[in-house]
Protein backbone atom coordinates (compact mmCIF):
# COMPACT_ATOMS: atom_id res chain seq x y z
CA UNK A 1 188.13 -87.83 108.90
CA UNK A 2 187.69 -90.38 106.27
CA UNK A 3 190.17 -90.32 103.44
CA UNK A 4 189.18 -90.51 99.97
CA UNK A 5 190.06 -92.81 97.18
CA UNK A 6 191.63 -91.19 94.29
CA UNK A 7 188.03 -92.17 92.37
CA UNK A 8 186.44 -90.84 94.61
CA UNK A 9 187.97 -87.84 94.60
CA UNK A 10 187.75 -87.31 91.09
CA UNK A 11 184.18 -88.16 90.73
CA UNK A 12 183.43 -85.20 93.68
CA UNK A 13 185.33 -83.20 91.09
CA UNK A 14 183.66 -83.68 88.34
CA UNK A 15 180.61 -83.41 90.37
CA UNK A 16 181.17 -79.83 91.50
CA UNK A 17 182.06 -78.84 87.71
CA UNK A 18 179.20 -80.35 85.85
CA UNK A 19 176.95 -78.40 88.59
CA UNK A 20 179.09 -74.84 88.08
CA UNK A 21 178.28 -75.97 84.20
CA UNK A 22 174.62 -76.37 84.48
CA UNK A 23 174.20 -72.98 86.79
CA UNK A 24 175.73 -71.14 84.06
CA UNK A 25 174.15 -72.11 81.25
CA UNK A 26 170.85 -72.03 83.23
CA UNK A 27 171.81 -68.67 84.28
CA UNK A 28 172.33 -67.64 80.22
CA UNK A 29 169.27 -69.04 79.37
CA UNK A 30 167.59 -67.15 82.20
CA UNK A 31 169.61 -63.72 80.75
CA UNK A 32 168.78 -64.94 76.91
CA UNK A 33 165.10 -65.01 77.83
CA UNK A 34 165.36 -61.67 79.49
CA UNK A 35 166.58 -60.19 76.24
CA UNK A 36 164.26 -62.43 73.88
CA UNK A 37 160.72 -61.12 75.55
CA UNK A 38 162.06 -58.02 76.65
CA UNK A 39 160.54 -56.56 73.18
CA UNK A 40 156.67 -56.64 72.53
CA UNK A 41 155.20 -58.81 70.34
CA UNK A 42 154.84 -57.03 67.48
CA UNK A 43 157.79 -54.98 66.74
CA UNK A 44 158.02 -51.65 65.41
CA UNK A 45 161.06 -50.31 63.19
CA UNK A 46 162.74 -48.62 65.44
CA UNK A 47 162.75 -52.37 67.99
CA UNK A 48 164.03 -53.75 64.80
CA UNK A 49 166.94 -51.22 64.83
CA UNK A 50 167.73 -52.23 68.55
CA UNK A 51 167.85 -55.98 67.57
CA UNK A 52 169.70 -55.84 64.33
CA UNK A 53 171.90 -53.02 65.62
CA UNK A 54 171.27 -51.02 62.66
CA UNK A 55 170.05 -47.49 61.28
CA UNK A 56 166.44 -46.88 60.13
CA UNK A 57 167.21 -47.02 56.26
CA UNK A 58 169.39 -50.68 56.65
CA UNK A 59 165.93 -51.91 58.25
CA UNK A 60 163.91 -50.34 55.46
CA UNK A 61 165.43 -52.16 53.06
CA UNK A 62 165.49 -55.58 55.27
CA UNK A 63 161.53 -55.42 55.93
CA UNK A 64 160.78 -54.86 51.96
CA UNK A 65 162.25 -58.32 51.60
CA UNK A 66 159.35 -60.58 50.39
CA UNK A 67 159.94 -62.92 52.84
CA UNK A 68 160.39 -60.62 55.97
CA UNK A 69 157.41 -61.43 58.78
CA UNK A 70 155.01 -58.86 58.81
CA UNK A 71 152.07 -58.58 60.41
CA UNK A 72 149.22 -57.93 57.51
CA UNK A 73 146.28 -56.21 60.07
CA UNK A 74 148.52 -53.38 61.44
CA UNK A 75 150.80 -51.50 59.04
CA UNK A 76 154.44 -51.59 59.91
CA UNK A 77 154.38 -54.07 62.54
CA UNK A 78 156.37 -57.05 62.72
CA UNK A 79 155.58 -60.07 64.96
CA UNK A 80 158.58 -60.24 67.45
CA UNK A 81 158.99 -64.19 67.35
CA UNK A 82 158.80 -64.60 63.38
CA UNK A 83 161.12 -62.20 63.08
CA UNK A 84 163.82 -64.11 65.63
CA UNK A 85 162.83 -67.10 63.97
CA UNK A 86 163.62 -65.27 60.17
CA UNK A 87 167.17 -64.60 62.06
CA UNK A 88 168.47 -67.79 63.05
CA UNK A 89 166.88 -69.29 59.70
CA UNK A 90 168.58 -66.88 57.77
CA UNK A 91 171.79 -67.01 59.41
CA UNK A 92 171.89 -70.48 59.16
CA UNK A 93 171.89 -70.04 55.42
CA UNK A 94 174.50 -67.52 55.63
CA UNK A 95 176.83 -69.84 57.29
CA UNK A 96 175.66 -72.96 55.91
CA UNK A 97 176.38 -71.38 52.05
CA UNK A 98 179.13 -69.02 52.49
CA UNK A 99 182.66 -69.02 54.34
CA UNK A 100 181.72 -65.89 55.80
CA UNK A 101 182.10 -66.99 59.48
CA UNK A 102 185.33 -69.22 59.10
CA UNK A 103 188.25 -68.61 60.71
């Protein structure tokens, strides 16, 4: 058998960990997707207690916010992308204007 050059060696290395790196983050977008379109698309309360983790009167008080998505045709609904989109905007803010996440 062949012997490898020290190089070499380290570039099969770094081979085999950038492709354990790309199976696990394509295996966390795969699980992230899972969880993302595992709700329908227009969200009822109670989904929107499941994704914020919350009671029913917390997410009372977060859909009367003027600038919550709601869908107009169907009382009470909430379309299920808008409203992930309203989460990473607004989180964004939260972090971008506060120290609330430093550590």
């Amino acid at each position: 058998m062949p012997q490898m050059t020290m190089d070499e060696l380290e570039s099969k290395l770094m081979e085999e960990r950038l492709n354990a790196m790309f199976q696990k983050a394509y295996e966390q977008g795969v699980r992230d997707a899972i969880e993302k379109y595992s709700f329908p698309v227009l969200l009822t309360k109670q989904h929107l207690c499941e994704i914020f983790q919350v009671e029913m009167p917390t997410v009372s008080k977060l859909v009367a916010h003027p600038n919550f998505p709601k869908f107009e045709m169907i009382r009470a609904r909430y379309p299920r992308d808008a409203v992930l989109d309203w989460i990473n905007e607004n989180t964004n803010w939260v972090k971008d204007n506060t120290n609330y996440f430093a550590s």
